[in-house]
C-alpha atoms as a PDB file:
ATOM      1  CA  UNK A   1       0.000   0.000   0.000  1.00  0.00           C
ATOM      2  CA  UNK A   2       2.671   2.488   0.513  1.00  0.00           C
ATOM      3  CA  UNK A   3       4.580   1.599  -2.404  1.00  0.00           C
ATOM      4  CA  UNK A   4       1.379   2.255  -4.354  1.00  0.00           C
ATOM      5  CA  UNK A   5       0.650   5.759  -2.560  1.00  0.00           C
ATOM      6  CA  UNK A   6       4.070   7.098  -3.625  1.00  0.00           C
ATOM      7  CA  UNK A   7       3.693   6.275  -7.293  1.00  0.00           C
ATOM      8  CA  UNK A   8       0.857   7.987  -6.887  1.00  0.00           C
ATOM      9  CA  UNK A   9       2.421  11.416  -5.150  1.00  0.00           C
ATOM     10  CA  UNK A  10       5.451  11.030  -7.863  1.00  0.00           C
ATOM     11  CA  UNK A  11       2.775  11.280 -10.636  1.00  0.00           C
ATOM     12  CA  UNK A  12       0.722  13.988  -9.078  1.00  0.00           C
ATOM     13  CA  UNK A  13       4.401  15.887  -8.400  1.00  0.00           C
ATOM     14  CA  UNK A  14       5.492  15.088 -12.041  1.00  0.00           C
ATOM     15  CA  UNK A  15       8.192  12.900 -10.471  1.00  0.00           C
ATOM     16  CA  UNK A  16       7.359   9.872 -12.223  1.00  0.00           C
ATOM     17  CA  UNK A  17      11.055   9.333 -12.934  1.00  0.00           C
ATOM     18  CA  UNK A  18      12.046   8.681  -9.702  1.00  0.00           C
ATOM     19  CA  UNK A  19       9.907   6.246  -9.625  1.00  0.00           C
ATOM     20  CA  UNK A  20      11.901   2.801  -9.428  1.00  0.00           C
ATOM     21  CA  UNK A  21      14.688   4.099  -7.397  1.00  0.00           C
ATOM     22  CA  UNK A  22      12.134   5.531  -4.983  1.00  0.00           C
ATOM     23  CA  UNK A  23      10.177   2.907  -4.669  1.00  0.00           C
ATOM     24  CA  UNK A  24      12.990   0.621  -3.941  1.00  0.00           C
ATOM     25  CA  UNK A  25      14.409   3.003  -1.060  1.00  0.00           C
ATOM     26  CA  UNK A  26      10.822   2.906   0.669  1.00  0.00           C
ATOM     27  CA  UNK A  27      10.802  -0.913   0.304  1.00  0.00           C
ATOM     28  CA  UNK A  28      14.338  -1.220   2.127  1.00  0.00           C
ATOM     29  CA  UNK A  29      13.407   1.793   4.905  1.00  0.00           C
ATOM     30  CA  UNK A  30       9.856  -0.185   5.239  1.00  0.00           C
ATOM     31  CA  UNK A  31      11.512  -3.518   5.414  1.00  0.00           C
ATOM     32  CA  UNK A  32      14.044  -2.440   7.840  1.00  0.00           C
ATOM     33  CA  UNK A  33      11.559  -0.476  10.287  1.00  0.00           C
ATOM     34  CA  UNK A  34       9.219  -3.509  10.126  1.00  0.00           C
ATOM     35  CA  UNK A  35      12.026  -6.066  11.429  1.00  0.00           C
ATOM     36  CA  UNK A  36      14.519  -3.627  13.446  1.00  0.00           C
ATOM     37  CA  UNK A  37      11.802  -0.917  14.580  1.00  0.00           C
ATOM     38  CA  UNK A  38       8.499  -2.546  15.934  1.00  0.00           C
ATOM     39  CA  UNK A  39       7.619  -2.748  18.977  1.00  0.00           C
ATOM     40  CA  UNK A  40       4.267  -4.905  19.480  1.00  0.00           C
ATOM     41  CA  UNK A  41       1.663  -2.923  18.873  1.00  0.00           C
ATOM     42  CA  UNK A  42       3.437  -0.086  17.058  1.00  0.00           C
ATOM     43  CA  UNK A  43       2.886   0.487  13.655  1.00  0.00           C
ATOM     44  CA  UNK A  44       5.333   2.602  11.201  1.00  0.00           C
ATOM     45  CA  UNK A  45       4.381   5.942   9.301  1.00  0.00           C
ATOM     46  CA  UNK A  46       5.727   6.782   6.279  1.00  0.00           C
ATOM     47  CA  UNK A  47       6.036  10.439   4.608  1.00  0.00           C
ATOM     48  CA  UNK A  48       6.835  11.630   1.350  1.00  0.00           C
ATOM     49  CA  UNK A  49       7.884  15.062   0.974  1.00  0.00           C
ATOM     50  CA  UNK A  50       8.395  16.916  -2.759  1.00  0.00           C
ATOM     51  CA  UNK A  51      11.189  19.005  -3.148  1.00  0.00           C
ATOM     52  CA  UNK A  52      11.912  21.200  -6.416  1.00  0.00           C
ATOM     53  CA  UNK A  53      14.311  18.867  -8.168  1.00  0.00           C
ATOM     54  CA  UNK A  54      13.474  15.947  -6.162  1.00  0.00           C
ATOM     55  CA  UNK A  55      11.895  13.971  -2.869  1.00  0.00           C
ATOM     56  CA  UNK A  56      12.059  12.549   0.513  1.00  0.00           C
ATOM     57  CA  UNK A  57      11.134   9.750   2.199  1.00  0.00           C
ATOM     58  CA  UNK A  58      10.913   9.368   5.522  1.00  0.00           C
ATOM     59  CA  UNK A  59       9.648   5.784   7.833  1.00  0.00           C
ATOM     60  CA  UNK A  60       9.108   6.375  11.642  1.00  0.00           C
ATOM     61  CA  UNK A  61       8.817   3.342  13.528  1.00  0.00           C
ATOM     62  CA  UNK A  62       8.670   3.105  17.111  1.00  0.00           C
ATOM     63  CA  UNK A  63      11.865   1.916  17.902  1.00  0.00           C
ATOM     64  CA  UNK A  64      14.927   3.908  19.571  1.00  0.00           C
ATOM     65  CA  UNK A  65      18.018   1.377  17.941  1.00  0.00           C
ATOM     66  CA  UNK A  66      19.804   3.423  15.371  1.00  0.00           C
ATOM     67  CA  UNK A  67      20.088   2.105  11.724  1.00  0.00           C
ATOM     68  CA  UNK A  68      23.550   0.092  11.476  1.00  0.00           C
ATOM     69  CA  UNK A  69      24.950  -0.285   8.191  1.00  0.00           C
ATOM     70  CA  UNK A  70      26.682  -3.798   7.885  1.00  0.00           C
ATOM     71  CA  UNK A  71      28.663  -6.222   5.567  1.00  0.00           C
ATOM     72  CA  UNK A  72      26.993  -9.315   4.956  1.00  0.00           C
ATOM     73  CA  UNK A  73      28.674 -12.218   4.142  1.00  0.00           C
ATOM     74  CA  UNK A  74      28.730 -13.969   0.852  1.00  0.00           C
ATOM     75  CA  UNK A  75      25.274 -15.833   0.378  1.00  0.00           C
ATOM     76  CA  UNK A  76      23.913 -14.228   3.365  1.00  0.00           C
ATOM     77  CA  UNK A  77      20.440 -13.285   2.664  1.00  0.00           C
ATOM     78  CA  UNK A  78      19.749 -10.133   4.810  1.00  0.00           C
ATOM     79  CA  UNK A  79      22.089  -7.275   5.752  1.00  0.00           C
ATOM     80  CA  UNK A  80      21.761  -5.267   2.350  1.00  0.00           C
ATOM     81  CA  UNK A  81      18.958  -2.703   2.684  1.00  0.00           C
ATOM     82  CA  UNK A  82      21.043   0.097   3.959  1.00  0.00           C
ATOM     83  CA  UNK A  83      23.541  -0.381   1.211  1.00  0.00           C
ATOM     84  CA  UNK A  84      20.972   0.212  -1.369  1.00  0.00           C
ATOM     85  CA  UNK A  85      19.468   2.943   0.355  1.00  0.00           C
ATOM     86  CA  UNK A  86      22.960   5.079   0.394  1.00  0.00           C
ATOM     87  CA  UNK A  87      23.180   3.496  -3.239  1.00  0.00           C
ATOM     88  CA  UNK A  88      20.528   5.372  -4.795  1.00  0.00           C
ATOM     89  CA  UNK A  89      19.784   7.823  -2.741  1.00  0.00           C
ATOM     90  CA  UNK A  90      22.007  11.613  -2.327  1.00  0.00           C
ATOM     91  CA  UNK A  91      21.884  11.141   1.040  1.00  0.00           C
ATOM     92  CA  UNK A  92      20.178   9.664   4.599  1.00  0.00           C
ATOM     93  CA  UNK A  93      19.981   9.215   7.992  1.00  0.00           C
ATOM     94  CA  UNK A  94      17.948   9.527  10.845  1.00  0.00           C
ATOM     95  CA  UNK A  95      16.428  11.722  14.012  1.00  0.00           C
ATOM     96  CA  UNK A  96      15.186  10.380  17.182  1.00  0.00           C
ATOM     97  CA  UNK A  97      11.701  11.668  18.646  1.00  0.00           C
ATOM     98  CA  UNK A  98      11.684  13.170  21.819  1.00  0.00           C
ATOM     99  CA  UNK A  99       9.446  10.913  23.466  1.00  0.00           C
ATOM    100  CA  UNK A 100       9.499   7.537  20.776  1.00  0.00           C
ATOM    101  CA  UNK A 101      11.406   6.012  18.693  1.00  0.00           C
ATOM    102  CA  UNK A 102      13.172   7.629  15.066  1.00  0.00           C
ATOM    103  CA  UNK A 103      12.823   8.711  11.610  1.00  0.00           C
ATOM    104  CA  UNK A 104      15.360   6.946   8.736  1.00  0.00           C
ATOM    105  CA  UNK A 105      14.908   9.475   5.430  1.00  0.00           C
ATOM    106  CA  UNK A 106      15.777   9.139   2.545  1.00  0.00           C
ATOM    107  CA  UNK A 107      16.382  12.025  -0.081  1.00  0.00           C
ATOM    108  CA  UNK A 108      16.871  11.348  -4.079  1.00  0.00           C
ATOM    109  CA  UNK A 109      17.396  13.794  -6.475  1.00  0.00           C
ATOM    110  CA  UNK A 110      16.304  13.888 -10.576  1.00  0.00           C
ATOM    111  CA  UNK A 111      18.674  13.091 -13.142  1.00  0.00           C
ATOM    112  CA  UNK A 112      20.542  16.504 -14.503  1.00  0.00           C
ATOM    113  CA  UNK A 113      18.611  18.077 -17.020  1.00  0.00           C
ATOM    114  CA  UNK A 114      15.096  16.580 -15.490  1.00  0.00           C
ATOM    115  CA  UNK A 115      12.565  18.657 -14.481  1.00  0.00           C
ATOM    116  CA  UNK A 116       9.810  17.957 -11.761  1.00  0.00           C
ATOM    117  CA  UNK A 117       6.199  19.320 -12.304  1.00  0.00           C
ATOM    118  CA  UNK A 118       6.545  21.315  -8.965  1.00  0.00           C
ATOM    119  CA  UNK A 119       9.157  23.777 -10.965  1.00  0.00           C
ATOM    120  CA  UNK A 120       6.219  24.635 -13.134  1.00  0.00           C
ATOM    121  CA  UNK A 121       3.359  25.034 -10.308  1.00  0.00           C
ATOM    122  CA  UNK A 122       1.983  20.781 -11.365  1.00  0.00           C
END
């Protein structure tokens, strides 16, 4: 469902080509704030904010552990997701809340010569 909610923003901001890259950052951040960040009951938010040559994504979960990128070992299965988040994105990181848990974010920039619909008022 989230995946599907921010092809829908990218459209509406004429950010459409961000769209696979994005997409796979939110899956990583979701992934990782679903089996680092829960705590029972706690859910995760997401949020994607436009920018004017780009966007944002941030995934609040509920837990206070910071993200720790690692190596994984040949063949091991898990251990990637941060990789590919500093991969394809210009930059990340992460705040804590004052009372609960964090924010990881995410922010990714269009190609040179791109331009977003939000440059032009779409």
């Amino acid at each position: 469902m989230a995946r599907e909610e921010l092809r829908k923003a990218l459209a509406a901001w004429g950010l459409s080509e961000l769209e696979d890259c994005a997409v796979l950052v939110l899956s990583e951040l979701l992934t990782n704030a679903l089996e680092h960040g829960c705590e029972e009951g706690a859910g995760v938010e997401t949020r994607y904010v436009p920018r004017p040559c780009g966007l944002r994504i941030e995934v609040r979960d509920a837990s206070p552990k910071m993200p720790a990128q690692r190596e994984p070992e040949p063949g091991e299965v898990n251990g990637r997701g941060l990789g590919i988040v500093e991969a394809l994105s210009d930059q990340w990181g992460w705040w804590y809340h004052r009372w609960h848990g964090k924010t990881v974010w995410a922010e990714l920039s269009l190609p040179p010569g791109a331009e977003s619909g939000l440059l032009h008022g779409g």
